[in-house]
Protein backbone atom coordinates (compact mmCIF):
# COMPACT_ATOMS: atom_id res chain seq x y z
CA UNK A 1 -7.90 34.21 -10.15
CA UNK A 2 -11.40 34.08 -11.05
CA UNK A 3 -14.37 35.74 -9.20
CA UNK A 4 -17.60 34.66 -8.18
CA UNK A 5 -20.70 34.99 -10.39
CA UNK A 6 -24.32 35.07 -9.57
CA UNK A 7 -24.61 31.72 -11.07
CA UNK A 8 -21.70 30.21 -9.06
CA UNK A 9 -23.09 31.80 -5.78
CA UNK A 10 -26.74 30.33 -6.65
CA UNK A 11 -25.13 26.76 -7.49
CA UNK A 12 -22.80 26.58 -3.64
CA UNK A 13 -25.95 27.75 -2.31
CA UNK A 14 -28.47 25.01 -3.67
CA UNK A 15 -25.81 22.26 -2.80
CA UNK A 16 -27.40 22.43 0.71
CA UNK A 17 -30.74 20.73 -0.82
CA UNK A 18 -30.15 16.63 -1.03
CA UNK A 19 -32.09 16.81 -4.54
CA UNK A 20 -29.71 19.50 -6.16
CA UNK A 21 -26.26 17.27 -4.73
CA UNK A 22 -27.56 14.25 -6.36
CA UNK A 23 -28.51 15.74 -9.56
CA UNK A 24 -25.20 17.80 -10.03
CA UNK A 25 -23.26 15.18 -8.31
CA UNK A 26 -21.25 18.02 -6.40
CA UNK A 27 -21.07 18.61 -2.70
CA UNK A 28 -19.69 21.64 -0.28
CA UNK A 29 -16.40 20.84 2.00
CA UNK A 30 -15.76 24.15 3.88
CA UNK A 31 -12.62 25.60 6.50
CA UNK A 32 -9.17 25.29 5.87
CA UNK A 33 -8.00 22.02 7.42
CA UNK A 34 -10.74 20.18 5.64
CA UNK A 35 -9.76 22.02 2.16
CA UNK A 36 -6.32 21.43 2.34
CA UNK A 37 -6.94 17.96 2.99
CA UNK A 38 -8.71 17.71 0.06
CA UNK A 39 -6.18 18.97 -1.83
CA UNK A 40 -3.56 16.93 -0.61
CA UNK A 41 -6.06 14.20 -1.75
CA UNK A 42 -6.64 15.42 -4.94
CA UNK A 43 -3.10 15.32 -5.92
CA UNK A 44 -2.38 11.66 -5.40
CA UNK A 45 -3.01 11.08 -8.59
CA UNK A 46 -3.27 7.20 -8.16
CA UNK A 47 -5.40 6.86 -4.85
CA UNK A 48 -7.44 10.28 -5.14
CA UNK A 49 -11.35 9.03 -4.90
CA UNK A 50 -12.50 12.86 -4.36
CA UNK A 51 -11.70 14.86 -7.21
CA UNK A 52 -11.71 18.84 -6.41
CA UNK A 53 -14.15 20.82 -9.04
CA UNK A 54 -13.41 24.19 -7.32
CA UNK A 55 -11.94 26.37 -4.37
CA UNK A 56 -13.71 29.46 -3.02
CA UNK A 57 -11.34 31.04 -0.86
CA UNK A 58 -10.25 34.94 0.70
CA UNK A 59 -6.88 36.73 -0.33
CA UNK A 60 -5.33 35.66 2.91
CA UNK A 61 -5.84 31.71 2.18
CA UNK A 62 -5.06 32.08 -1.38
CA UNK A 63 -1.52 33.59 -0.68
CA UNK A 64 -0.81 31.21 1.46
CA UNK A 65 -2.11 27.58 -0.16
CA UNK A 66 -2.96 28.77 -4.04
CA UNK A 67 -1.43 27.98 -6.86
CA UNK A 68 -0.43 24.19 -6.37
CA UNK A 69 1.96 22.74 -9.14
CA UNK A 70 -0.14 20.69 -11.00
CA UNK A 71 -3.27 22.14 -9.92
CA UNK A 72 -6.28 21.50 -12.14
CA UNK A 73 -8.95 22.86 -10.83
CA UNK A 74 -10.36 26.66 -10.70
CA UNK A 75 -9.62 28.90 -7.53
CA UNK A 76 -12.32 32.04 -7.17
CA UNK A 77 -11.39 34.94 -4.62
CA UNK A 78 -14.08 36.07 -2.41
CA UNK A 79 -14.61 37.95 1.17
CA UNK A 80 -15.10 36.86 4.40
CA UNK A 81 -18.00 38.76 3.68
CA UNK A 82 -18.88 37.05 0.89
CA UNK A 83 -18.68 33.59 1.81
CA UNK A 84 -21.01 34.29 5.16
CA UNK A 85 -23.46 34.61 2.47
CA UNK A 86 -23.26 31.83 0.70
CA UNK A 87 -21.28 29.57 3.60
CA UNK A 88 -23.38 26.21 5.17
CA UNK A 89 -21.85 27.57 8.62
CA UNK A 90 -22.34 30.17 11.18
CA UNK A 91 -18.82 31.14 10.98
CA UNK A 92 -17.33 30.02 7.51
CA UNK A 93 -13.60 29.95 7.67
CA UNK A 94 -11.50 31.61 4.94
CA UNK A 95 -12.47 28.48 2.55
CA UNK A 96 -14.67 26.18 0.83
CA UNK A 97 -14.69 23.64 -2.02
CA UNK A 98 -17.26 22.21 -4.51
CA UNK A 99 -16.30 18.43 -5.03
CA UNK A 100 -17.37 15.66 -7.40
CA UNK A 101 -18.97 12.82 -5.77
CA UNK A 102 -17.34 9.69 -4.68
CA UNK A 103 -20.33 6.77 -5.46
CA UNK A 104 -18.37 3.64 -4.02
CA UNK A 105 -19.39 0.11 -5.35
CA UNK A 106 -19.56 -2.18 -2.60
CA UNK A 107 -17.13 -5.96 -2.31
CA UNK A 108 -18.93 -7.99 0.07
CA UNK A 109 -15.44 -9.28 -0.30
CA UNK A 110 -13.51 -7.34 1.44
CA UNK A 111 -15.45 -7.00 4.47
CA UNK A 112 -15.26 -10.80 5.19
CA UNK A 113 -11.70 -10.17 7.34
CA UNK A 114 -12.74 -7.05 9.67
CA UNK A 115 -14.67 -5.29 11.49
CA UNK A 116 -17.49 -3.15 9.83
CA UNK A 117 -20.37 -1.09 10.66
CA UNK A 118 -23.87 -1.30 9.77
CA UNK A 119 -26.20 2.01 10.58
CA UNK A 120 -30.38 1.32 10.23
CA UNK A 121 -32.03 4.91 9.41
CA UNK A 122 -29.83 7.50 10.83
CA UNK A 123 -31.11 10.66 10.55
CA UNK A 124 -29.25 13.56 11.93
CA UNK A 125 -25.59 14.53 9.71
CA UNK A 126 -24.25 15.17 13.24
CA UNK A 127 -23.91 11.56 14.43
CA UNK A 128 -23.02 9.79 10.55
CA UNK A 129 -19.77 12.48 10.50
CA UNK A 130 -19.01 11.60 13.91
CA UNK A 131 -19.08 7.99 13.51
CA UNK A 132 -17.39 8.35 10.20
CA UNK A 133 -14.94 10.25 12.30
CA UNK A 134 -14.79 7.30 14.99
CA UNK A 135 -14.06 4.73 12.38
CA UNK A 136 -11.36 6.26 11.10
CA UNK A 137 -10.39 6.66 13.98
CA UNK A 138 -10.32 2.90 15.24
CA UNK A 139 -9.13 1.94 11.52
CA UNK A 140 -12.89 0.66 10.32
CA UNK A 141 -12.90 1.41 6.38
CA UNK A 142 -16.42 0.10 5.81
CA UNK A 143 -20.12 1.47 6.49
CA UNK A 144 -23.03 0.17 5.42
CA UNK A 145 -25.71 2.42 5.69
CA UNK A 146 -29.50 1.35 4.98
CA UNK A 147 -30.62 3.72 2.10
CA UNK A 148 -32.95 5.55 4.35
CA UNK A 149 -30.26 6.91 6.37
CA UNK A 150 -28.83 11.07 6.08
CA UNK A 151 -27.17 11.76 3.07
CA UNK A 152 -23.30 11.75 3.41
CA UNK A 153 -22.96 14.68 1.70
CA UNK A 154 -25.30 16.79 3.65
CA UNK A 155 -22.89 19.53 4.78
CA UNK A 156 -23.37 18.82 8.45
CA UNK A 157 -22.53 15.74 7.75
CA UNK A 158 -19.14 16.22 5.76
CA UNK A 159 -18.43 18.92 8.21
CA UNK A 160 -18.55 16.71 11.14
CA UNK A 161 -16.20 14.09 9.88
CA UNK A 162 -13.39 16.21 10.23
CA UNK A 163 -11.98 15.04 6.45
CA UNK A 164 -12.55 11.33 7.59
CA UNK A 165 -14.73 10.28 5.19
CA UNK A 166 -11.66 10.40 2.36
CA UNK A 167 -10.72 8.02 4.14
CA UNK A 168 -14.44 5.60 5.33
CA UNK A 169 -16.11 3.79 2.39
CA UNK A 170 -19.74 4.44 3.05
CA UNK A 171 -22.34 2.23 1.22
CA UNK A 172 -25.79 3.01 1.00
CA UNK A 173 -27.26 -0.28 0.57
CA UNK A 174 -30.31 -2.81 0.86
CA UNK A 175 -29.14 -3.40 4.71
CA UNK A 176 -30.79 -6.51 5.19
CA UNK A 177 -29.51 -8.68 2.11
CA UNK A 178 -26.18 -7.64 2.68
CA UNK A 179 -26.03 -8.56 6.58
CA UNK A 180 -27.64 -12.03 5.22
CA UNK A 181 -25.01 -12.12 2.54
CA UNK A 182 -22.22 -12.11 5.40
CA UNK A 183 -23.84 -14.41 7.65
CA UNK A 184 -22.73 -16.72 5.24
CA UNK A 185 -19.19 -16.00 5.55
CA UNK A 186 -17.83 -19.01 7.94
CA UNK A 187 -17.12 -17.88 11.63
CA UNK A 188 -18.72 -14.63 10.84
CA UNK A 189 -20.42 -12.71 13.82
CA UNK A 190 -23.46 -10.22 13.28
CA UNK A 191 -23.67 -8.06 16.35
CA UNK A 192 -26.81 -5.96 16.78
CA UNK A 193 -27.38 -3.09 19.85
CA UNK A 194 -30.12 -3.00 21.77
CA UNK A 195 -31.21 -2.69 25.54
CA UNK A 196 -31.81 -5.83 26.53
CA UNK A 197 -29.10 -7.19 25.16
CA UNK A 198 -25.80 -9.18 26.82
CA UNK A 199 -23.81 -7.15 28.95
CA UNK A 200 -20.77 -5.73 26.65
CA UNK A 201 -18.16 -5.94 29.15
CA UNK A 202 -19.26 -9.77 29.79
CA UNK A 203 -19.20 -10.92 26.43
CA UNK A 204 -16.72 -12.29 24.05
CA UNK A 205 -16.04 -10.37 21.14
CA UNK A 206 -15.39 -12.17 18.23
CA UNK A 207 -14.04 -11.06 14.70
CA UNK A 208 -14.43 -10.88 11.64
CA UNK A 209 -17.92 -9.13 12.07
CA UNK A 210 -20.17 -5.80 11.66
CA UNK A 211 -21.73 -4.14 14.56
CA UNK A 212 -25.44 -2.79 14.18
CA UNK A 213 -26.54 0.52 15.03
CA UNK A 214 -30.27 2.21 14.80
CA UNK A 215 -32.18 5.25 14.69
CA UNK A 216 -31.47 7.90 17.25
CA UNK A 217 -35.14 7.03 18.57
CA UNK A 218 -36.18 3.83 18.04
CA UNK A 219 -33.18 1.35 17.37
CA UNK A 220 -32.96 -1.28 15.16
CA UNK A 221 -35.60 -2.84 13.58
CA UNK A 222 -37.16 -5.83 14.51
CA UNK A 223 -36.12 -7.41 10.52
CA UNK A 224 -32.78 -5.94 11.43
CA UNK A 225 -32.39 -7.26 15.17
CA UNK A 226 -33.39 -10.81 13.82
CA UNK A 227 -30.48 -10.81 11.78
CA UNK A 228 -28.32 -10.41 14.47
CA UNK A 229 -25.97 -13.70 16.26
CA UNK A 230 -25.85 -11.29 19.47
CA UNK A 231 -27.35 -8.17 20.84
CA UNK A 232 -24.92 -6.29 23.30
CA UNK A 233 -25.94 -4.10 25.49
CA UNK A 234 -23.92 -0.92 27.02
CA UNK A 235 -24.94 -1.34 30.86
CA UNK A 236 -25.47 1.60 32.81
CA UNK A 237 -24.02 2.33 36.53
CA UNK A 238 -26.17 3.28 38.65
CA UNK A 239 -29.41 1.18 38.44
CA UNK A 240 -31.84 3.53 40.43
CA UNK A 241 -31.19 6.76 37.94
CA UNK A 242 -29.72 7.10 34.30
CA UNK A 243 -30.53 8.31 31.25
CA UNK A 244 -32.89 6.81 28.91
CA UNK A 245 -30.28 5.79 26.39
CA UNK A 246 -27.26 6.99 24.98
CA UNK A 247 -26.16 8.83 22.02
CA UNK A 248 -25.48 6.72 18.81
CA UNK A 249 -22.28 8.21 18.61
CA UNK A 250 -21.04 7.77 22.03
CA UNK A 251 -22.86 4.05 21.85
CA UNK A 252 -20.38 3.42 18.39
CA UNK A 253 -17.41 4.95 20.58
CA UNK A 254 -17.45 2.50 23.12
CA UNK A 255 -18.32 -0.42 21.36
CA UNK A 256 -15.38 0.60 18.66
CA UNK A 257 -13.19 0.65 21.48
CA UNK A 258 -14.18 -2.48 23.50
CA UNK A 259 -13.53 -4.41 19.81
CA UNK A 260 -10.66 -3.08 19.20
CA UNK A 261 -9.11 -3.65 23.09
CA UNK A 262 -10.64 -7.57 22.97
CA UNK A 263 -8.06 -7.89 19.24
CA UNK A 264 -5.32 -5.57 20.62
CA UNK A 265 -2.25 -7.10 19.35
């Protein structure tokens, strides 16, 4: 086993800078469910899209999940100590990994049969991972993000998909060309989200189509909203007192789910 140097401690900690990922091309993945995950990814040899560079990890974890057949990557020993110093997290958890970068190339193509999401200038890691998370969840593969959004590989981000995004293509793309692009598709639906839109429980949900979501303060954009066949709105109960709007998250959670109950099969 190999241990850390100065120079590998300085790189895990500059991966938190957005400059420093893009430039090396690396990001951070820390705690053991997400690591092993990744390693169980790694391994397919045939569907692997994240490719493991290295594993930072205590005695404990490495006598336990080191020294996979086949393994070709390099596994460092460190302290808990050790990796509270150079960890992303409060409490870092026996583990991390430095991974290559996963750039996907985006197939209008196979988009034109599903459901999708589109996100317009997202800004906090917290609600990309948990959407990431939700589509996984609901069995969306596709996001395209406009290319002012958070950086997928901010570690708040990765951290909050819960491994999901091995499994989410995310696109950072020009947003508005490509929603064009699809309107084109025959029987295509754009939906955008707004507040003063149709009711969501009222209205027919058709598919294939990509559902629009905005920044955590403003919504979408008027270019954006224009783009959009239908604007659906999440009502709220109780018309003399509720919030001012809801979480893009939650918002993504229950339109996800009213989708994928209007096509249950």
């Amino acid at each position: 086993m190999l241990l850390l140097s100065k120079s590998k401690k300085k790189l895990i900690r500059s991966l938190a800078m957005k400059k420093i990922r893009q430039a090396e091309k690396l990001f951070l993945a820390e705690g053991d469910k997400m690591v092993r995950d990744l390693i169980v990814h790694h391994m397919d040899r045939t569907e692997a899209l994240y490719r493991i560079e290295s594993v930072i990890a205590t005695d404990e974890w490495i006598a336990v999940n080191g020294d996979k057949p086949g393994q070709d990557y390099d596994i460092f020993r460190t302290t808990q100590a050790e990796l509270q110093e150079i960890s992303q997290q409060q409490a870092p958890n026996q583990v991390m990994a430095i991974v290559h970068q996963h750039i996907p190339e985006l197939e209008i193509s196979q988009m034109k049969t599903r459901l999708s999401i589109g996100l317009e200038y997202l800004q906090d890691p917290g609600n990309l991972g948990t959407i990431i998370r939700l589509a996984d969840w609901f069995g969306i593969r596709n996001i395209l993000c406009s290319e002012n959004c958070v950086d997928l590989y901010n570690p708040k981000t990765i951290q909050s998909t819960m491994g999901s995004f091995l499994r989410v293509n995310v696109y950072y793309v020009d947003l508005p060309s490509n929603i064009s692009s699809l309107r084109e598709e025959k029987n295509y639906m754009v939906y955008g989200t707004g507040q003063n839109g149709n009711n969501l429980f009222h209205t027919p949900l058709f598919l294939p189509g990509i559902i629009l979501f905005g920044n955590e303060a403003n919504g979408l954009s008027p270019d954006i909203m224009d783009l959009a066949d239908r604007i659906l709105t999440i009502p709220y109960h109780d018309r003399t007192s509720h919030p001012d709007s809801l979480n893009v998250a939650t918002a993504a959670a229950i339109l996800c789910a009213e989708f994928r109950k209007a096509h249950a099969k």
